[in-house]
C-alpha atoms as a PDB file:
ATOM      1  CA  UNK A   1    -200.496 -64.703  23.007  1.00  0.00           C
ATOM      2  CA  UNK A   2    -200.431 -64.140  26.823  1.00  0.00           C
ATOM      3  CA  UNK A   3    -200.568 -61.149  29.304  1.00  0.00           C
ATOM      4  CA  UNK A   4    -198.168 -61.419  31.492  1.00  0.00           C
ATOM      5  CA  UNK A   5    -198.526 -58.753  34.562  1.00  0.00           C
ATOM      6  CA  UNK A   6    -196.118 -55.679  34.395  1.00  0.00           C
ATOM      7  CA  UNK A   7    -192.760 -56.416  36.002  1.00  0.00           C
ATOM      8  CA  UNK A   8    -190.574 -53.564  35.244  1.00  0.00           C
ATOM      9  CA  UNK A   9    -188.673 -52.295  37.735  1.00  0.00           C
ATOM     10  CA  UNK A  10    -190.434 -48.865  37.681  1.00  0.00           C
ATOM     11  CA  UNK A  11    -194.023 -50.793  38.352  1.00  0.00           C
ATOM     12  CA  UNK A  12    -192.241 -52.398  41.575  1.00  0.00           C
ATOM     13  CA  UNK A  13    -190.894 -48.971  42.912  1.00  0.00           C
ATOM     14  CA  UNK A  14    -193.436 -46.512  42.282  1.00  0.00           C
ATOM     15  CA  UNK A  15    -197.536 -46.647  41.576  1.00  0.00           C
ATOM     16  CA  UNK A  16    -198.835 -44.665  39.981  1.00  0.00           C
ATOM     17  CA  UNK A  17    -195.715 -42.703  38.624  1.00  0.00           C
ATOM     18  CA  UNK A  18    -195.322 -39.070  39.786  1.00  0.00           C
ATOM     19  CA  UNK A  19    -196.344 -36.939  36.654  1.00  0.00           C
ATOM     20  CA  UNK A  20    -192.854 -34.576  35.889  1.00  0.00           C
ATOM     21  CA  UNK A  21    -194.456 -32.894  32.460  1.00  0.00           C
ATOM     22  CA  UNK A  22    -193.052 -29.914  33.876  1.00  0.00           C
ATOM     23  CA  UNK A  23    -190.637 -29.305  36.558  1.00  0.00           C
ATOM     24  CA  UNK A  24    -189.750 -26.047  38.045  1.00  0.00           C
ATOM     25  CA  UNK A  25    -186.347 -25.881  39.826  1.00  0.00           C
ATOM     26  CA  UNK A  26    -185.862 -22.980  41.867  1.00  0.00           C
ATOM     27  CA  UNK A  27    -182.826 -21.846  44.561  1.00  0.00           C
ATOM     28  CA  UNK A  28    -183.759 -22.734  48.406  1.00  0.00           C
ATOM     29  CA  UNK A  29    -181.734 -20.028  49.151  1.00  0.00           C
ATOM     30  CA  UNK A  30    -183.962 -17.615  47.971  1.00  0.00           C
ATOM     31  CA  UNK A  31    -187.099 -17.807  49.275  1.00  0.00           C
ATOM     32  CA  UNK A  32    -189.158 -15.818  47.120  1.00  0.00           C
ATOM     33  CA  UNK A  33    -188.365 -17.940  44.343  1.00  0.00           C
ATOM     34  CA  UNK A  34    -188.900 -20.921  46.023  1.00  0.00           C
ATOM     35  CA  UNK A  35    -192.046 -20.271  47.070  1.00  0.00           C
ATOM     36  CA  UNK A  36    -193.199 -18.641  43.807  1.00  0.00           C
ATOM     37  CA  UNK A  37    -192.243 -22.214  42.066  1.00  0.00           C
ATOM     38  CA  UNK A  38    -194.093 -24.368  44.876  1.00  0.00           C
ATOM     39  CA  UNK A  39    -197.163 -22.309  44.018  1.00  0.00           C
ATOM     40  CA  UNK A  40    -196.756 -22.248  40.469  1.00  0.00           C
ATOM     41  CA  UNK A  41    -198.691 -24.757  38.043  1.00  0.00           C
ATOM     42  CA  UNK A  42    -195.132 -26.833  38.036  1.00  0.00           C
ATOM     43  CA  UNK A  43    -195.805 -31.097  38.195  1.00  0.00           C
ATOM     44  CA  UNK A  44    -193.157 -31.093  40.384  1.00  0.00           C
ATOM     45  CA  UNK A  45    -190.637 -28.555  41.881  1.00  0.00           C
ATOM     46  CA  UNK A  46    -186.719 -28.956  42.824  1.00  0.00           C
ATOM     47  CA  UNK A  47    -185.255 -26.907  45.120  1.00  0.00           C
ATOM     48  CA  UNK A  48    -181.421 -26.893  44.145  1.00  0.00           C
ATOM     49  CA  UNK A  49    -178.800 -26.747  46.686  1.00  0.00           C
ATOM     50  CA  UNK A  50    -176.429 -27.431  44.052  1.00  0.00           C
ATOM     51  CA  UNK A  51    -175.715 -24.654  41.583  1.00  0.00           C
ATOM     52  CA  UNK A  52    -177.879 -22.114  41.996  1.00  0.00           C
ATOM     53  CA  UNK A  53    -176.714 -21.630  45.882  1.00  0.00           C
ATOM     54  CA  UNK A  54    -173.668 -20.269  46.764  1.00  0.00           C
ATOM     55  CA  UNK A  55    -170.808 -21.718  49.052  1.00  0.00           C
ATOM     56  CA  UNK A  56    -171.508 -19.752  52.183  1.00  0.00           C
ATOM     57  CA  UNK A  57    -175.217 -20.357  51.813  1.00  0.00           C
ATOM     58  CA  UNK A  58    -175.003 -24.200  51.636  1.00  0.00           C
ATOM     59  CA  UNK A  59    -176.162 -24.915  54.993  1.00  0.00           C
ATOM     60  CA  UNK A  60    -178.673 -22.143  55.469  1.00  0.00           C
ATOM     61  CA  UNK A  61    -180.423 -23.177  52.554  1.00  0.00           C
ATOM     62  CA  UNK A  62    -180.731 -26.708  53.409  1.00  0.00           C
ATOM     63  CA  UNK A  63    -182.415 -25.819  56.249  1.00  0.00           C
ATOM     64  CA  UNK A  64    -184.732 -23.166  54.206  1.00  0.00           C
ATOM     65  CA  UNK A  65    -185.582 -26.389  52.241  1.00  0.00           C
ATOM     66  CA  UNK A  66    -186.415 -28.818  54.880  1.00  0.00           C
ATOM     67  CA  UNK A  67    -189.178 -25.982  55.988  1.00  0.00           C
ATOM     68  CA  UNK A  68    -190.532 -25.773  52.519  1.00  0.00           C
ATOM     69  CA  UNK A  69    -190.876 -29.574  51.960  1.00  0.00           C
ATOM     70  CA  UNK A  70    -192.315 -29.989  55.595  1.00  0.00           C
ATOM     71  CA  UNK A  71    -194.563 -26.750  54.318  1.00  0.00           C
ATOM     72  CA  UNK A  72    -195.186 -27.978  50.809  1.00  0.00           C
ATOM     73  CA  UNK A  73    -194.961 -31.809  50.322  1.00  0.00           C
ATOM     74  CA  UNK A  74    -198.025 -33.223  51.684  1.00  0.00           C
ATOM     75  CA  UNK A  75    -199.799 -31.495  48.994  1.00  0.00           C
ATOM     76  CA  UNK A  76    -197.256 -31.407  46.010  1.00  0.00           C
ATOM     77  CA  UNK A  77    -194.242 -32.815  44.770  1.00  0.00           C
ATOM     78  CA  UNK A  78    -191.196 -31.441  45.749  1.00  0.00           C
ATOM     79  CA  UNK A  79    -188.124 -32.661  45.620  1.00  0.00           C
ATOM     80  CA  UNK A  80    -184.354 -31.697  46.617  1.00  0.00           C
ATOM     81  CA  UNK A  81    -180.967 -31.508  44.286  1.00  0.00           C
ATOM     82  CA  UNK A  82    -178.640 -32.196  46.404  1.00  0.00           C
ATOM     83  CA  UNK A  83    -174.614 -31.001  46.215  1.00  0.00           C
ATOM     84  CA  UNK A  84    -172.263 -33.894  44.555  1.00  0.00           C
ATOM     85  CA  UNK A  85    -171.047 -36.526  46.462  1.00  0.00           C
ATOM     86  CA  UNK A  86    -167.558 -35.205  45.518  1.00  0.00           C
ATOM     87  CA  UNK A  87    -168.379 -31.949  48.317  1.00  0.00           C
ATOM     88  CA  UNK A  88    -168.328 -31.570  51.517  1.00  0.00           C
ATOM     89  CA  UNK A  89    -172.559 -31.026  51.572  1.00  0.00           C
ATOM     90  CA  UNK A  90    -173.415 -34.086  49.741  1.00  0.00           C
ATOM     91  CA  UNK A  91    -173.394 -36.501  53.087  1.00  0.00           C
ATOM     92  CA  UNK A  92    -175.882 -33.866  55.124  1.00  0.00           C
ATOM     93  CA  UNK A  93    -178.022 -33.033  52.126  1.00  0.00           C
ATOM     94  CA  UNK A  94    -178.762 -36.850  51.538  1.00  0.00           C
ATOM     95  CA  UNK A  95    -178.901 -37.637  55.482  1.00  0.00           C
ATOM     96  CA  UNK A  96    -181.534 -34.277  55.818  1.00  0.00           C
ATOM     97  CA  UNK A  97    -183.486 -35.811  52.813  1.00  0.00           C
ATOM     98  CA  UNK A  98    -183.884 -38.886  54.424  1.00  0.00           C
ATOM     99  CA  UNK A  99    -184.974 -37.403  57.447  1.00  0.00           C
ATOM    100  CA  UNK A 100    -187.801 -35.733  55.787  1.00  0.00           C
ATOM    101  CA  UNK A 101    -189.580 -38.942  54.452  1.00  0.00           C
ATOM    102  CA  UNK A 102    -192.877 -39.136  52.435  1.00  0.00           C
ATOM    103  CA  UNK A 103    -193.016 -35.477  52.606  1.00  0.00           C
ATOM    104  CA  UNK A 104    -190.166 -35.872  50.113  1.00  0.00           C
ATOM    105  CA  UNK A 105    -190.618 -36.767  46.410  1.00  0.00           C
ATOM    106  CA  UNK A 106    -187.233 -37.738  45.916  1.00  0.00           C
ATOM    107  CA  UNK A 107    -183.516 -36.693  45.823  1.00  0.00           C
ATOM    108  CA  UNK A 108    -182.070 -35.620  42.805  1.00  0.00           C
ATOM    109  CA  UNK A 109    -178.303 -36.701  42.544  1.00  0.00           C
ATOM    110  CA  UNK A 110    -176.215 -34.023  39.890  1.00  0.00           C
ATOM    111  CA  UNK A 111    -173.133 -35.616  37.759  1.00  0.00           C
ATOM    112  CA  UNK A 112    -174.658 -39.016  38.709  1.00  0.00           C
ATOM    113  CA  UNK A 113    -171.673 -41.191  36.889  1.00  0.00           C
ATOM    114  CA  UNK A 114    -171.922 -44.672  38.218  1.00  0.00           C
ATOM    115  CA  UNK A 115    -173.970 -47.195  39.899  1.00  0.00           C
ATOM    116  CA  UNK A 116    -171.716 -46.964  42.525  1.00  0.00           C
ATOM    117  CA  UNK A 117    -172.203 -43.451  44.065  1.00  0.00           C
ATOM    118  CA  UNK A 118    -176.189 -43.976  43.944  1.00  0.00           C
ATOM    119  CA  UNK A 119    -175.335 -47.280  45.899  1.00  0.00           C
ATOM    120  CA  UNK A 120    -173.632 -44.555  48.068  1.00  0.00           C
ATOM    121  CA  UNK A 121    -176.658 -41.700  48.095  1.00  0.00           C
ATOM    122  CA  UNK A 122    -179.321 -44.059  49.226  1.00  0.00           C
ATOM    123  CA  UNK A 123    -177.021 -45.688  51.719  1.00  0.00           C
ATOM    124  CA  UNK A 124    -176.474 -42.056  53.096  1.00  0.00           C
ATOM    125  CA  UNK A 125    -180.404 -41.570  52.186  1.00  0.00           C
ATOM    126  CA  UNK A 126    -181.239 -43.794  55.047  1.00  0.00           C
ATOM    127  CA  UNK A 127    -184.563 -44.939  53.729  1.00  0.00           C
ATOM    128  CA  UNK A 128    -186.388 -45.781  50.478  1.00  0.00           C
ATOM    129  CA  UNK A 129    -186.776 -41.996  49.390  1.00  0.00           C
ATOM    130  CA  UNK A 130    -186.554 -42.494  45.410  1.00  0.00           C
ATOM    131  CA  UNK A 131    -184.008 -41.187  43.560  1.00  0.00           C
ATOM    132  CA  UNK A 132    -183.363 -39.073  40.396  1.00  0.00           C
ATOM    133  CA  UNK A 133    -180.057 -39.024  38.317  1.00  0.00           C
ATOM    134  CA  UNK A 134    -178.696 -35.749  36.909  1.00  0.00           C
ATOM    135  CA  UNK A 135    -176.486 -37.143  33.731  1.00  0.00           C
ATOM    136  CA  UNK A 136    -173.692 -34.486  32.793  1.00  0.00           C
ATOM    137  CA  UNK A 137    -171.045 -36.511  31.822  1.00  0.00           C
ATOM    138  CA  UNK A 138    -169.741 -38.352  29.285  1.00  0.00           C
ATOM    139  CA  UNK A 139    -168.951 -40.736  31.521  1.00  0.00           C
ATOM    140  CA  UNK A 140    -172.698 -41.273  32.482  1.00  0.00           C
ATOM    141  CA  UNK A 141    -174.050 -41.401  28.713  1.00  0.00           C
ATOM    142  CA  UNK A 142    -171.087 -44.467  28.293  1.00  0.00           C
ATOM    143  CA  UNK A 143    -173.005 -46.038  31.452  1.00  0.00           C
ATOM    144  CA  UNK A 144    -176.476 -44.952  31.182  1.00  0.00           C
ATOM    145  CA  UNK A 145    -177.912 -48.564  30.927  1.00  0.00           C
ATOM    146  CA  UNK A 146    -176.523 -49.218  34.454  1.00  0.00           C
ATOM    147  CA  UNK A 147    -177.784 -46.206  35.996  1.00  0.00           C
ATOM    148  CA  UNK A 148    -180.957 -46.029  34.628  1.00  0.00           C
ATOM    149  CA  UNK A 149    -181.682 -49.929  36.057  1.00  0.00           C
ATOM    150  CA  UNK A 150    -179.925 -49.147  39.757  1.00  0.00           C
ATOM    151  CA  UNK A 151    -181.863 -49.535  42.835  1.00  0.00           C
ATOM    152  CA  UNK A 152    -184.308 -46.762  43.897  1.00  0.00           C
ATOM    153  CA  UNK A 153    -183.694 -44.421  40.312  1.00  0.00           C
ATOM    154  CA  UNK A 154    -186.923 -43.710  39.161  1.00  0.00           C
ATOM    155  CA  UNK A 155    -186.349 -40.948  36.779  1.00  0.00           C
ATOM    156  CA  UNK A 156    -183.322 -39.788  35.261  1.00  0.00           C
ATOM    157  CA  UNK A 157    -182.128 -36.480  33.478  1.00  0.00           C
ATOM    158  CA  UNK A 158    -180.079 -34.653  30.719  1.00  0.00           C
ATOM    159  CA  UNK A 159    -177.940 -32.106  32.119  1.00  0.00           C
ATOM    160  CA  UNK A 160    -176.806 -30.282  28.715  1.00  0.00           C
ATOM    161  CA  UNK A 161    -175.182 -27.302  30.028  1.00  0.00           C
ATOM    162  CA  UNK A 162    -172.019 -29.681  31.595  1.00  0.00           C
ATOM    163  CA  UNK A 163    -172.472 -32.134  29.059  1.00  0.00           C
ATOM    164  CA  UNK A 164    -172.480 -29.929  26.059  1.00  0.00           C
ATOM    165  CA  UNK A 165    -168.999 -28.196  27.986  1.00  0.00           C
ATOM    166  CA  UNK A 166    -167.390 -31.919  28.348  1.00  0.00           C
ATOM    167  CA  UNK A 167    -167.916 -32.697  24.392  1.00  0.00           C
ATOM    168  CA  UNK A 168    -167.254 -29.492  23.456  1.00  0.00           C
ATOM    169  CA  UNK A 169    -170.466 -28.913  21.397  1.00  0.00           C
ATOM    170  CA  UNK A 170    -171.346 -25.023  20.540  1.00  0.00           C
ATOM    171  CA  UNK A 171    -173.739 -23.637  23.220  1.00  0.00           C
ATOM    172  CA  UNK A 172    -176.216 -22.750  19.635  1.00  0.00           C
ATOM    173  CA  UNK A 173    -176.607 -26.438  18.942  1.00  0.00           C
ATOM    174  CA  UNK A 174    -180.059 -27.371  17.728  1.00  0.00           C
ATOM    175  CA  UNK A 175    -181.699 -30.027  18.713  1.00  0.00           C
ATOM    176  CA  UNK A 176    -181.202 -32.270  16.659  1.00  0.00           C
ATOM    177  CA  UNK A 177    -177.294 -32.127  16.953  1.00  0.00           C
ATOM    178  CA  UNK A 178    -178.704 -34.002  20.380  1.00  0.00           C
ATOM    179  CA  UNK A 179    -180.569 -37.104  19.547  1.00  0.00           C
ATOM    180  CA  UNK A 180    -177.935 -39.452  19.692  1.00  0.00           C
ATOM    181  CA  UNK A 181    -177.311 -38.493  23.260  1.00  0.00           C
ATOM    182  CA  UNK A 182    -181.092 -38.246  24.243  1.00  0.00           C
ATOM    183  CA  UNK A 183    -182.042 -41.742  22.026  1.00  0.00           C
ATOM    184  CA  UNK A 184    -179.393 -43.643  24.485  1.00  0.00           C
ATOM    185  CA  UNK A 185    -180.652 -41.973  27.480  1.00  0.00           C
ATOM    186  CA  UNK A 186    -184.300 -42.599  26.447  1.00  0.00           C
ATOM    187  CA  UNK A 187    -184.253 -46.164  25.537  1.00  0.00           C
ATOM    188  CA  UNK A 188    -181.542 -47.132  29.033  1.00  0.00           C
ATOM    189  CA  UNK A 189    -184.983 -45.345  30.962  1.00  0.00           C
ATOM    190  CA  UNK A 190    -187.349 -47.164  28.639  1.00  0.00           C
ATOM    191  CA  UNK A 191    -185.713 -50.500  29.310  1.00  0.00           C
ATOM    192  CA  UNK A 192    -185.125 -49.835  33.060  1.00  0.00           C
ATOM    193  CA  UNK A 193    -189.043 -48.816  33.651  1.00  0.00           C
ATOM    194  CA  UNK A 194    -188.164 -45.616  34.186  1.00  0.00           C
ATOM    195  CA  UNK A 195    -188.987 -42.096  33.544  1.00  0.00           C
ATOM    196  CA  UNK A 196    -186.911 -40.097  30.966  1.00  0.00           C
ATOM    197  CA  UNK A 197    -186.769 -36.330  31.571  1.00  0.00           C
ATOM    198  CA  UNK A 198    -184.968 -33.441  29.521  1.00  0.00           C
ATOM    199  CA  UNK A 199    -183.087 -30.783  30.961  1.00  0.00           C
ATOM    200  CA  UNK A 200    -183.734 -27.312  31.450  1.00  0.00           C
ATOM    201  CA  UNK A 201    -183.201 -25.307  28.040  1.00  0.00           C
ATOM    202  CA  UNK A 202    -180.527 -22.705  28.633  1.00  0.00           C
ATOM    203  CA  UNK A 203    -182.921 -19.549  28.198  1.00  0.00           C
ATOM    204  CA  UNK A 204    -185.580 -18.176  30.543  1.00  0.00           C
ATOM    205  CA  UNK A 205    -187.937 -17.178  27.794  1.00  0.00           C
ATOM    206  CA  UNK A 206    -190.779 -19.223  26.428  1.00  0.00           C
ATOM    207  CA  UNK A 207    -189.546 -18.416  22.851  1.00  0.00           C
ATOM    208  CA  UNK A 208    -189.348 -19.782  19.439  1.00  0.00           C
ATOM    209  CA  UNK A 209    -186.104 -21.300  20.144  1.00  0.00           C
ATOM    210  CA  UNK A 210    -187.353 -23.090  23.684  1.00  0.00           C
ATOM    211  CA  UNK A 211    -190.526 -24.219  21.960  1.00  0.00           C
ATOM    212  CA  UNK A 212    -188.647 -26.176  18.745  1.00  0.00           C
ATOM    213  CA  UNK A 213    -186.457 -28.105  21.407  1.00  0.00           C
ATOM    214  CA  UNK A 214    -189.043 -28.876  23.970  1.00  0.00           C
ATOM    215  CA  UNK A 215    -191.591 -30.088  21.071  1.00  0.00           C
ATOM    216  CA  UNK A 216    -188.395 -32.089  19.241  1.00  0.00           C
ATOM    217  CA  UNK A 217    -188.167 -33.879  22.841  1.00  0.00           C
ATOM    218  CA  UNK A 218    -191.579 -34.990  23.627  1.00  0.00           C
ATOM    219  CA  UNK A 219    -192.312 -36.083  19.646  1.00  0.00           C
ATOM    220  CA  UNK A 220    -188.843 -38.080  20.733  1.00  0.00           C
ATOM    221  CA  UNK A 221    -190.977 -39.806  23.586  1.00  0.00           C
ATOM    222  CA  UNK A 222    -189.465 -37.957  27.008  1.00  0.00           C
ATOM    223  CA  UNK A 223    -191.605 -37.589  29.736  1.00  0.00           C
ATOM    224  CA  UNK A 224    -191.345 -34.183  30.715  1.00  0.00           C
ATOM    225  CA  UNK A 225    -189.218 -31.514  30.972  1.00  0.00           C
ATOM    226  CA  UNK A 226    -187.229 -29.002  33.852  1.00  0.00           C
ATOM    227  CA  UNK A 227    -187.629 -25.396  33.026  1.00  0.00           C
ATOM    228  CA  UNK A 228    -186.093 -22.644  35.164  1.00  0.00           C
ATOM    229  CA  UNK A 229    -188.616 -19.987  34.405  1.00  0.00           C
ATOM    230  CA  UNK A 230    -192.002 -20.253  35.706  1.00  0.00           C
ATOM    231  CA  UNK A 231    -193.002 -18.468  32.097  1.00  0.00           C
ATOM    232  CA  UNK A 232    -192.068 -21.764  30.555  1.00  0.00           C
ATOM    233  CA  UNK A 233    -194.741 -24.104  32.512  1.00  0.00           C
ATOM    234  CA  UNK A 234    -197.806 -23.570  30.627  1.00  0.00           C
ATOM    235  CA  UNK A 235    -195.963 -24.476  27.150  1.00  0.00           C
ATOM    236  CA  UNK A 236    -194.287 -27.348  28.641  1.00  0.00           C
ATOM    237  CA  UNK A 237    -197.122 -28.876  30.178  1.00  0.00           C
ATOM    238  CA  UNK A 238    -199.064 -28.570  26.972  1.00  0.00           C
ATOM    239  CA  UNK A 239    -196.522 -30.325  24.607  1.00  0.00           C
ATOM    240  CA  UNK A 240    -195.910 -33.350  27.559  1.00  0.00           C
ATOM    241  CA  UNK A 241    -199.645 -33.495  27.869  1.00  0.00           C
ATOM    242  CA  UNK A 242    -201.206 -36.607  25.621  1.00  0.00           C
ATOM    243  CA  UNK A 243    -204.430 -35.356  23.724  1.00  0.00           C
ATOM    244  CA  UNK A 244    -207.803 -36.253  24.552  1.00  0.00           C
ATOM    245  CA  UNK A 245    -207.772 -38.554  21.701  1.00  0.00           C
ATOM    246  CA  UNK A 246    -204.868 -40.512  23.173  1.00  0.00           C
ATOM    247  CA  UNK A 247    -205.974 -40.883  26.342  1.00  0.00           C
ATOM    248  CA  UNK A 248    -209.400 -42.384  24.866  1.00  0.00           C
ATOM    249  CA  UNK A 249    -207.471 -45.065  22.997  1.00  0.00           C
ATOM    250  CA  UNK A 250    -204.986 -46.106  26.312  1.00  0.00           C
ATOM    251  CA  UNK A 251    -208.625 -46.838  28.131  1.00  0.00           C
ATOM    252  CA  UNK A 252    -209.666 -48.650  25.446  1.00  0.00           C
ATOM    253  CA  UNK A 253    -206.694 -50.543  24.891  1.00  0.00           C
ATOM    254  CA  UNK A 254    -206.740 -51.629  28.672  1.00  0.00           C
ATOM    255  CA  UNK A 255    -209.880 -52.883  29.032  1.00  0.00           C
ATOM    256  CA  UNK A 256    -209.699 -54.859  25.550  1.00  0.00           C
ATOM    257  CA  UNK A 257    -206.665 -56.533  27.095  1.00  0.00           C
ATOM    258  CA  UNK A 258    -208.760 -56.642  30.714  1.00  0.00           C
ATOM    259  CA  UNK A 259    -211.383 -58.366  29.131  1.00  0.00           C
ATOM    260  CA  UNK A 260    -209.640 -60.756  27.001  1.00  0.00           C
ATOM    261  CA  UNK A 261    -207.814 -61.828  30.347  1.00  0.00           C
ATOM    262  CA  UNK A 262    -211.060 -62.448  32.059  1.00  0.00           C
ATOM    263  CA  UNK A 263    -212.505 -64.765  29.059  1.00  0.00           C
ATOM    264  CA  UNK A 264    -209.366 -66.444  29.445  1.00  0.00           C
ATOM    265  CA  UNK A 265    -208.275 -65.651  25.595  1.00  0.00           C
ATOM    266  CA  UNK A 266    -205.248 -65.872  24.096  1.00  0.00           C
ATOM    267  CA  UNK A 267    -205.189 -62.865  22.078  1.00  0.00           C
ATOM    268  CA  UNK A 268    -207.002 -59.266  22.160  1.00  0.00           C
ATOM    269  CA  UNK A 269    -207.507 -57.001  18.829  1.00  0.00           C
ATOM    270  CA  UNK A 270    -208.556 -53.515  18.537  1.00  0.00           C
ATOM    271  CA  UNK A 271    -209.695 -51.380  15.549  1.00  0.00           C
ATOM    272  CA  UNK A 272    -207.826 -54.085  13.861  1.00  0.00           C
ATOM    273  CA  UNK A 273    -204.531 -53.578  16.035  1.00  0.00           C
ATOM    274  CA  UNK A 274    -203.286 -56.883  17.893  1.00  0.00           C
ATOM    275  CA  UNK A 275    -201.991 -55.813  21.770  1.00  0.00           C
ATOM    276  CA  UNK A 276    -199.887 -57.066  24.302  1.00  0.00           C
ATOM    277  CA  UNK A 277    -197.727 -55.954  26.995  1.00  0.00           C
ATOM    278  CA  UNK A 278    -195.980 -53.465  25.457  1.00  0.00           C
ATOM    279  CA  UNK A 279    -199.158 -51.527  23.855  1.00  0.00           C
ATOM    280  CA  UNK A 280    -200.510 -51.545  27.432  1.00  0.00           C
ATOM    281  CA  UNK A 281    -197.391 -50.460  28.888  1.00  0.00           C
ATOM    282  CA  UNK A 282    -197.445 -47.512  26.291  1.00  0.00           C
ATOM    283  CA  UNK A 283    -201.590 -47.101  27.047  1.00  0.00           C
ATOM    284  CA  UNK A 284    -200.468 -47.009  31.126  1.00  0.00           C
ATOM    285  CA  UNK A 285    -197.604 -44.384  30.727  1.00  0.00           C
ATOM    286  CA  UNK A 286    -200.121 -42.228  28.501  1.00  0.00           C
ATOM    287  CA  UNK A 287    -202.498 -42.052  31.835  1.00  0.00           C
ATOM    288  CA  UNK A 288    -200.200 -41.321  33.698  1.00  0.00           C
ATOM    289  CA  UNK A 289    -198.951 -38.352  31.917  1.00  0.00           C
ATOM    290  CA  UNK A 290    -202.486 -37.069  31.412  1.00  0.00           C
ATOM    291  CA  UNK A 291    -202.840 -37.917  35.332  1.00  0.00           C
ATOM    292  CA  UNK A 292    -205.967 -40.062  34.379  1.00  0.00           C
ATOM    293  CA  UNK A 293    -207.372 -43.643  35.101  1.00  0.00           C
END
């Protein structure tokens, strides 16, 4: 048995991964909000120029957002949802992104659909600022695979409340009436190297009812999750957290395989478990998730 390095094409864009256990997304065009979310306990914040800004606001609030992420982003993640390419904000939002750089987590694109208009978004980009695809069509599920492996997409995420209006599914569906939808998306980011995230639950409370879909999501194996309530943080972060006990093993399992590559052996075994590549790509995702080494 051999060890091959990690090639995935999430190891070649981005090290270590940006931990999005909770994300916060909050309207630039209000700036209370905004800055209540950037100085919230949120892994990563999103200010929206999409949905939650209105039409005569569009352009004022991209420029409240460039101020926040040159305020905010050499000391925490922020990044920007951007208007669909199918407006007439989409080309200045992505060319205003790109102007901002490092200071810039990434761009989130809304009803991503095909490989084709993110070829478009980072051409517009400019530079290599990543990339995160908003899925909220049926259309996108039918092509997740592709999107998931295009160039610069490092994360991508369910948008239920336009997907759930496309299919027709009741706005009370539980959970579980999702997992057909959220096992595709999951294993297209799984076998792109990429990070799956769940959408916001439609409810501003951290209740019964947000708690039973954002546990039913990370036992499924999702990353993390956007919330649009900074009430909702702490319990997110806590369910997309890997115990103490799990982080243990990933060392462990690391430097078993770390040492059975420096003695040259063929195989490594622990507590009776044989690993490989894909136990340490599972051990390396746990890390990063707990934001440990």
């Amino acid at each position: 048995m051999t060890f091959p390095a990690a090639t995935t094409p999430a190891a070649a864009r981005q090290h270590p991964p940006v931990r999005r256990r909770a994300v916060l997304v909050a309207p630039a065009s209000d700036e209370r909000k905004a800055r209540k979310a950037l100085e919230s306990g949120a892994d990563e914040v999103v200010l929206d120029l999409e949905d939650a800004v209105t039409a005569a606001h569009k352009e004022s609030a991209r420029a409240a957002a460039t101020a926040l992420v040159a305020e905010y982003g050499a000391h925490r993640t922020v990044s920007v949802r951007v208007n669909g390419l199918d407006t007439d904000w989409a080309r200045d939002d992505l060319q205003t992104c790109g102007d901002l750089g490092a200071a810039l987590a990434s761009a989130v694109l809304p009803k991503t659909e095909s490989t084709e208009q993110l070829s478009e978004a980072a051409t517009l980009l400019g530079r290599s600022v990543p990339l995160q695809a908003l899925v909220e069509t049926p259309r996108a599920i039918e092509d997740i695979g592709r999107i998931c492996a295009a160039e610069r997409v490092e994360a991508v995420i369910i948008g239920y409340a336009d997907l759930g209006a496309a299919l027709g599914r009741s706005a009370t569906a539980q959970p579980q009436h999702w997992l057909a939808v959220q096992d595709r998306v999951l294993h297209a980011a799984r076998a792109a190297g990429i990070q799956a995230i769940d959408g916001p639950f439609l409810g501003i409370r951290d209740d019964d009812s947000f708690r039973t879909a954002k546990r039913w999501v990370s036992e499924l194996g999702f990353d993390g999750t956007w919330a649009i309530h900074p009430a909702q943080i702490d319990t997110a972060t806590a369910f997309f957290t890997p115990s103490e006990e799990a982080v243990d093993d990933a060392r462990r399992v690391l430097a078993a395989l770390d040492d059975a590559r420096s003695r040259g052996a063929g195989a490594a075994r622990l507590d009776g478990r044989m690993l490989d590549e894909a136990v340490a790509v599972a051990a390396r995702r746990t890390l990063a998730k707990a934001g440990a080494r």
